[in-house]
PDB file of N, CA and C in Angstrom:
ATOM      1  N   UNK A   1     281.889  12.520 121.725  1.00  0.00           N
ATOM      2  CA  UNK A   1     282.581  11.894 122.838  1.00  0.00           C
ATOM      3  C   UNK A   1     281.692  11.979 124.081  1.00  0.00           C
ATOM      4  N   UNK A   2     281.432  11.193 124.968  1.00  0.00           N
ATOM      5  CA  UNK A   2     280.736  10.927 125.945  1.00  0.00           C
ATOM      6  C   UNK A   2     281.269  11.676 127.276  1.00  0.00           C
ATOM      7  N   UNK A   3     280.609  12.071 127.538  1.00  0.00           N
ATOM      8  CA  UNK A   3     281.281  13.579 129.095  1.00  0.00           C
ATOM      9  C   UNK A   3     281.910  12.396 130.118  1.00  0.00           C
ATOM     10  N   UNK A   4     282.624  12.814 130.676  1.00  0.00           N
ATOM     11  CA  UNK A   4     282.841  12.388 132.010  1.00  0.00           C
ATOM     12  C   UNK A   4     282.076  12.124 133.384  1.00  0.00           C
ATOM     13  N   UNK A   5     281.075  12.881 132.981  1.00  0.00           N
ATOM     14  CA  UNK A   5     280.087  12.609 134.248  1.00  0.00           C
ATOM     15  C   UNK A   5     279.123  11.284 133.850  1.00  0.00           C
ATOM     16  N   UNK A   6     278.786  11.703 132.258  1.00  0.00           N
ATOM     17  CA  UNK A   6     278.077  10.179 131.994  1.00  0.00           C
ATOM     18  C   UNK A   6     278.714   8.812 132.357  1.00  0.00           C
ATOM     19  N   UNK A   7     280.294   9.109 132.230  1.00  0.00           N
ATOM     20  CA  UNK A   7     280.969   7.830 131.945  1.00  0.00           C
ATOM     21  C   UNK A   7     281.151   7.791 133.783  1.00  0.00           C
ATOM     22  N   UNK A   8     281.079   8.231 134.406  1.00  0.00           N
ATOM     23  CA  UNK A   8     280.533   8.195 135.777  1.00  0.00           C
ATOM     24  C   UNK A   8     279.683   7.778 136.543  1.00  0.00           C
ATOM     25  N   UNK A   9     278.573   8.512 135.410  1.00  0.00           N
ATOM     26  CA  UNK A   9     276.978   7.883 136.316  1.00  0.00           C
ATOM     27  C   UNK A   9     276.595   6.534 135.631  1.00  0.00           C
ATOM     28  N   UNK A  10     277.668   6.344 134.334  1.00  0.00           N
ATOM     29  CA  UNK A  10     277.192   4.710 133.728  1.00  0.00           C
ATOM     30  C   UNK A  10     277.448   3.503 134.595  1.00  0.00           C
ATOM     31  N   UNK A  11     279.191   3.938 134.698  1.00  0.00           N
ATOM     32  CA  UNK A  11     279.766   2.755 135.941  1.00  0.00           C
ATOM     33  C   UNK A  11     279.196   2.921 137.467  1.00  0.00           C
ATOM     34  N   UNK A  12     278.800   4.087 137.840  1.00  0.00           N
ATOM     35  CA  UNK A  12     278.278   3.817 139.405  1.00  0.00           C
ATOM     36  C   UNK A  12     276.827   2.939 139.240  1.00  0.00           C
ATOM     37  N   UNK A  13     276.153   3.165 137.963  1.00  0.00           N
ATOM     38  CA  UNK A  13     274.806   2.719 138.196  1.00  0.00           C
ATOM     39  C   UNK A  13     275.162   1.046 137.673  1.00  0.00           C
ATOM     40  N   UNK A  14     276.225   0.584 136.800  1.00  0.00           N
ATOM     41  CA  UNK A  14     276.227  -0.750 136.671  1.00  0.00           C
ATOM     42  C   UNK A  14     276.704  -1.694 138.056  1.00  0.00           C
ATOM     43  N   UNK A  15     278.014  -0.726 138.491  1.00  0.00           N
ATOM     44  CA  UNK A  15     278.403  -1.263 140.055  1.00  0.00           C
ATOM     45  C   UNK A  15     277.143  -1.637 140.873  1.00  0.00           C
ATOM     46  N   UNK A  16     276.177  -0.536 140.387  1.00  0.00           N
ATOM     47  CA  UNK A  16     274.921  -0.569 141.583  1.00  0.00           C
ATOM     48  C   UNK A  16     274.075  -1.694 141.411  1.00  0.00           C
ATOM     49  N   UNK A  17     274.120  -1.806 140.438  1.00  0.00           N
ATOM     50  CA  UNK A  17     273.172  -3.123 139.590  1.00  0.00           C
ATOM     51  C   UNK A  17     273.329  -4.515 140.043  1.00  0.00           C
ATOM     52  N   UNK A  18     275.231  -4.592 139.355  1.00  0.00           N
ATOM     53  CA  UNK A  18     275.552  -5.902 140.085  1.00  0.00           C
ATOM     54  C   UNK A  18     275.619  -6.436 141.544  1.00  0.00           C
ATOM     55  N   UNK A  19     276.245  -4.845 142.130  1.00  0.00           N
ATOM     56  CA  UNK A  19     276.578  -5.653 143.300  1.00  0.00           C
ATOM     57  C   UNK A  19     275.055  -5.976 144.410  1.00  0.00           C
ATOM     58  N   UNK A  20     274.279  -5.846 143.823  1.00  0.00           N
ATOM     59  CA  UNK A  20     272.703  -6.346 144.206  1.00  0.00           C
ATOM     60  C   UNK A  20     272.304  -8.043 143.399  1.00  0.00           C
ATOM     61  N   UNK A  21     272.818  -8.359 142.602  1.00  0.00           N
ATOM     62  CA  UNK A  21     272.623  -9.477 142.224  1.00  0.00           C
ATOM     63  C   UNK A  21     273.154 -10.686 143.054  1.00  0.00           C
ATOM     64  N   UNK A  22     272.262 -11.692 143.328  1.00  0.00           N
ATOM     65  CA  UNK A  22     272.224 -12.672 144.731  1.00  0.00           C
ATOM     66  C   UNK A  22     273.091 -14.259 144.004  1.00  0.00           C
ATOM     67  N   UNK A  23     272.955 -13.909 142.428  1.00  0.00           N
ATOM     68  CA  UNK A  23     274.422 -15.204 142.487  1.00  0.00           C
ATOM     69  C   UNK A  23     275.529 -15.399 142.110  1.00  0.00           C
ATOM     70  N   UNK A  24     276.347 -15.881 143.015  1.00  0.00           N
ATOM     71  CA  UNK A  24     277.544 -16.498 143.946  1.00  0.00           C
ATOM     72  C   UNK A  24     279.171 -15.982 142.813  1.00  0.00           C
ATOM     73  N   UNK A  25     278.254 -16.424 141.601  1.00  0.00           N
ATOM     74  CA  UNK A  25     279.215 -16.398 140.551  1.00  0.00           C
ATOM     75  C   UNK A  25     279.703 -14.854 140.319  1.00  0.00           C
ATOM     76  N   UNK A  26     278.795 -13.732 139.918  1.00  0.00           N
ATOM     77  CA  UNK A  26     278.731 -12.623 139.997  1.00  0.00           C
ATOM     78  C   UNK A  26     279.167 -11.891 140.864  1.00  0.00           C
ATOM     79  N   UNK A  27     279.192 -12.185 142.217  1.00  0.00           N
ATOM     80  CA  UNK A  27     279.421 -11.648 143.078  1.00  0.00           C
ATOM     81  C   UNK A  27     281.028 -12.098 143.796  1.00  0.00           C
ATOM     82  N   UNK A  28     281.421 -13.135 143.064  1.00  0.00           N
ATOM     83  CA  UNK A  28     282.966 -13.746 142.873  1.00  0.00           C
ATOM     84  C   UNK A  28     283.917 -12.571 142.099  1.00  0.00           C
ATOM     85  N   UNK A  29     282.654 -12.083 140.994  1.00  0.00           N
ATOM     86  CA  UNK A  29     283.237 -11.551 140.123  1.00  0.00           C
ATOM     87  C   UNK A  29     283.708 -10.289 140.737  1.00  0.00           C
ATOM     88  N   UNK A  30     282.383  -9.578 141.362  1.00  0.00           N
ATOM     89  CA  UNK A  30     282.478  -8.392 141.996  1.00  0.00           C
ATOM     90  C   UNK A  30     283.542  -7.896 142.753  1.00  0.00           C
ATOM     91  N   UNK A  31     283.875  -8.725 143.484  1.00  0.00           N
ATOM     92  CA  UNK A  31     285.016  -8.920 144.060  1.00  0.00           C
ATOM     93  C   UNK A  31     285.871  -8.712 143.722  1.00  0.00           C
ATOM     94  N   UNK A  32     286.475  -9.267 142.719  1.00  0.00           N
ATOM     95  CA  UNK A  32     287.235  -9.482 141.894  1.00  0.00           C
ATOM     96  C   UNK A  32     287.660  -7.920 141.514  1.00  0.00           C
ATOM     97  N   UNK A  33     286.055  -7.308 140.783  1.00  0.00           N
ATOM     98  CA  UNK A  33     286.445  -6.284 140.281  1.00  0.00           C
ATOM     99  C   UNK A  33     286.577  -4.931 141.107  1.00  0.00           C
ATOM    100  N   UNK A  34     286.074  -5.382 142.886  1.00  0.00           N
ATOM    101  CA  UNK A  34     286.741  -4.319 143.663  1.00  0.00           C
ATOM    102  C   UNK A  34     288.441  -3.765 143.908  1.00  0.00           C
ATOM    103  N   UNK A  35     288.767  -5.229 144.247  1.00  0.00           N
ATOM    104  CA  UNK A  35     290.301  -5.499 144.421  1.00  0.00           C
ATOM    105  C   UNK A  35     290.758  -4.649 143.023  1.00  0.00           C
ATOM    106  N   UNK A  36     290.540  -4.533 141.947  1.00  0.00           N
ATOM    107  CA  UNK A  36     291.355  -4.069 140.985  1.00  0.00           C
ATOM    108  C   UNK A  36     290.902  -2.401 140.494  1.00  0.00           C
ATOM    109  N   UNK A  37     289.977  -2.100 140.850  1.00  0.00           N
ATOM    110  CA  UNK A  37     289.491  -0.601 141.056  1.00  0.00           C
ATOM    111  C   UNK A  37     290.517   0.261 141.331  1.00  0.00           C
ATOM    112  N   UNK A  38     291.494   0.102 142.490  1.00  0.00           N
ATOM    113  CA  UNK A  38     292.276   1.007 143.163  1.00  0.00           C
ATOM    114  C   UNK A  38     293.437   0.770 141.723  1.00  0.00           C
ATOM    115  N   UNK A  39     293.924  -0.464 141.383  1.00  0.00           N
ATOM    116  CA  UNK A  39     295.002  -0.757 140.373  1.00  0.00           C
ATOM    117  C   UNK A  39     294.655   0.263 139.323  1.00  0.00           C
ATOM    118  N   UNK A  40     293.481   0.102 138.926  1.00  0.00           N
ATOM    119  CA  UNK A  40     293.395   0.933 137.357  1.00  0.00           C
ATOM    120  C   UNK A  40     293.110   2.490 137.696  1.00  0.00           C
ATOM    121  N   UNK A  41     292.693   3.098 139.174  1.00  0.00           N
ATOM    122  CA  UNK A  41     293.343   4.373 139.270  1.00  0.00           C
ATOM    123  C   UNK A  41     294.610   4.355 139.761  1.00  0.00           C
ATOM    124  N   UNK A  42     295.727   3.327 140.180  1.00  0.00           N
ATOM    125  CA  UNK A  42     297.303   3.607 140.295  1.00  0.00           C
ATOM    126  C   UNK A  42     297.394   3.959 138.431  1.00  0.00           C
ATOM    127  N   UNK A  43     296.992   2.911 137.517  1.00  0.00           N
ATOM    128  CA  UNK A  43     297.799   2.594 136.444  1.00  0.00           C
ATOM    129  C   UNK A  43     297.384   3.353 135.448  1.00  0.00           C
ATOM    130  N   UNK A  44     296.593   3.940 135.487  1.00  0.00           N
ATOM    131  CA  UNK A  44     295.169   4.799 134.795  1.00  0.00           C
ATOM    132  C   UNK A  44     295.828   6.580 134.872  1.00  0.00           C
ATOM    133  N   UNK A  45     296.233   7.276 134.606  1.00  0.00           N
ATOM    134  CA  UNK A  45     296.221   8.160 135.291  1.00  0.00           C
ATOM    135  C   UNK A  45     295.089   9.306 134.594  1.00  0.00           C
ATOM    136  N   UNK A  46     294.922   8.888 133.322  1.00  0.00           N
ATOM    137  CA  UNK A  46     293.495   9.642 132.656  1.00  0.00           C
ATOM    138  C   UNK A  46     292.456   8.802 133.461  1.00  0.00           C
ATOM    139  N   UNK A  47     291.392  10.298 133.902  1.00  0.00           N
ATOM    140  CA  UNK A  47     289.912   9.274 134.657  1.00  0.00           C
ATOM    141  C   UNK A  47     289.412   8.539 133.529  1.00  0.00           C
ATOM    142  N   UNK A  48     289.334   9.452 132.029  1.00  0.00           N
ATOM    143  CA  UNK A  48     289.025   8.285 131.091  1.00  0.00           C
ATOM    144  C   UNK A  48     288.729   6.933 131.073  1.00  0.00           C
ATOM    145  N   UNK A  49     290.268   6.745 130.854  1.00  0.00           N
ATOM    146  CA  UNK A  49     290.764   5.997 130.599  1.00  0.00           C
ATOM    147  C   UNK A  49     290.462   4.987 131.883  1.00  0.00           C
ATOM    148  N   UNK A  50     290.539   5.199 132.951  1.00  0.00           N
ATOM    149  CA  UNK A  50     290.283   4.016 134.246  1.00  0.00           C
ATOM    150  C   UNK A  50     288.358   4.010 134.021  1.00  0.00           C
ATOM    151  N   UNK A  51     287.583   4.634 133.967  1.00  0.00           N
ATOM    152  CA  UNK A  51     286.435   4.717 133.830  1.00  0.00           C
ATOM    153  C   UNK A  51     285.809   3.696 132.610  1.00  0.00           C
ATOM    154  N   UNK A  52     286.802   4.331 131.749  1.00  0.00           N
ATOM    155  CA  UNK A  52     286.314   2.758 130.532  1.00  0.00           C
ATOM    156  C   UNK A  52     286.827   1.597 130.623  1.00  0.00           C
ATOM    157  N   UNK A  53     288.029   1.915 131.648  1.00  0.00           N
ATOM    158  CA  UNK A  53     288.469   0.190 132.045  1.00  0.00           C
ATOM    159  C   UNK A  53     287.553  -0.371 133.046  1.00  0.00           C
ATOM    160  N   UNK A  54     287.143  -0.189 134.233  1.00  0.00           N
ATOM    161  CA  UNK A  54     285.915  -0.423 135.162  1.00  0.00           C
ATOM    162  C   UNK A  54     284.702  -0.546 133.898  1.00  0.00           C
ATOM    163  N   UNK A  55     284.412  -0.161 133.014  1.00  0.00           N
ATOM    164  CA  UNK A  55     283.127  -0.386 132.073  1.00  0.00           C
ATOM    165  C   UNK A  55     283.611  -1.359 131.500  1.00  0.00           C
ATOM    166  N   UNK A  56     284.789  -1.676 130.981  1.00  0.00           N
ATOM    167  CA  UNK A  56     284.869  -3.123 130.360  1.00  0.00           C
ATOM    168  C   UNK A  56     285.002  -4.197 131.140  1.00  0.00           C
ATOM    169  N   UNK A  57     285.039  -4.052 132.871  1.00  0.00           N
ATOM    170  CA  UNK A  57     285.414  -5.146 133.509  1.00  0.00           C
ATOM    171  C   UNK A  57     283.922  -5.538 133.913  1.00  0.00           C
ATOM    172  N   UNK A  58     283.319  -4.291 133.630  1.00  0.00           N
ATOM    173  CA  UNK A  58     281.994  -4.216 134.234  1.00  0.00           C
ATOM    174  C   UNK A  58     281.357  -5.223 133.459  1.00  0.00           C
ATOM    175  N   UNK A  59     281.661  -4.982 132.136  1.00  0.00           N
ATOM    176  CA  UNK A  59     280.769  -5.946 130.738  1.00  0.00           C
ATOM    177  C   UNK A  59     281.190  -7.323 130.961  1.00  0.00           C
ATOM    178  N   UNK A  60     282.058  -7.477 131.434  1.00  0.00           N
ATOM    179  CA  UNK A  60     282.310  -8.952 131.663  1.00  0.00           C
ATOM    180  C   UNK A  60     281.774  -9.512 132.469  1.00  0.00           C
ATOM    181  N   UNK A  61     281.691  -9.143 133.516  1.00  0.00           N
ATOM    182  CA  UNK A  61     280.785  -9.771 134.328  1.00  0.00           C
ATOM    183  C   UNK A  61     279.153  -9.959 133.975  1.00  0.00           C
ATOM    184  N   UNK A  62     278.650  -8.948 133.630  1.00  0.00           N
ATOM    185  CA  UNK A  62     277.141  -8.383 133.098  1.00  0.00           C
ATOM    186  C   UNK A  62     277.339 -10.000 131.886  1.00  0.00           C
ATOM    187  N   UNK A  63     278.394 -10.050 131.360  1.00  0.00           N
ATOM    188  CA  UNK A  63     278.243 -11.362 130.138  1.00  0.00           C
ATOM    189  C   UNK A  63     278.048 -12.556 130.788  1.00  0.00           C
ATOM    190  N   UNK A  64     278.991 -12.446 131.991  1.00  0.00           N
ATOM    191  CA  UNK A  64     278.648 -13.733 133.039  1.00  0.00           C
ATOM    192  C   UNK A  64     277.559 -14.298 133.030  1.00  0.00           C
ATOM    193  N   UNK A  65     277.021 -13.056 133.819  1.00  0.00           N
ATOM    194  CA  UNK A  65     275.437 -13.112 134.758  1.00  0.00           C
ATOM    195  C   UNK A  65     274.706 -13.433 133.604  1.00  0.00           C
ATOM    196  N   UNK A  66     274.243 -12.971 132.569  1.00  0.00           N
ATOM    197  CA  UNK A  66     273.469 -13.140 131.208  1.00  0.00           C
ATOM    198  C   UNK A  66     273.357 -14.436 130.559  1.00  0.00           C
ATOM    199  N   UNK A  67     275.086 -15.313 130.765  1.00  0.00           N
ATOM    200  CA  UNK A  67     274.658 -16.360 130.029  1.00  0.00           C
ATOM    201  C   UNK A  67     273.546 -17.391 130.105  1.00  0.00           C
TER     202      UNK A  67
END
C-alpha cells in the first residue's frame, strides 16, 4: 500500500505540473479541479480516500493535455 506522504507528494507535484501548463483547455480544467478540492475534503473524510480522488481528477486532465 502506498504511504500517505507519497500519495501527497504525488498530487502536490502533479497540481504543480499542471497548473504551469500555458493551454487554455487545461487550465479550464484546473479550475475546475480547484473548486472541487474543498468538496472531496467535505465528502472524503479518509485523507485516502480524497487524495486518490484529486489523483483521479488529476489523470483526467493529464489525458486532456496528452491528447
Amino acid at each position: 500500500m502506498v504511504s500517505l506522504e507519497t500519495l501527497r507528494d504525488t498530487v502536490t507535484r502533479i497540481e504543480t505540473r499542471l497548473g504551469r501548463v500555458s493551454d487554455v483547455e487545461v487550465q479550464k480544467l484546473m479550475l475546475a479541479y480547484r473548486e472541487l478540492v474543498p468538496r472531496f475534503r467535505a465528502d472524503l473524510e479518509d485523507e485516502r480516500d480524497e487524495l486518490l480522488a484529486r489523483g483521479v481528477a488529476l489523470m483526467l486532465v493529464q489525458h486532456v493535455w496528452k491528447r
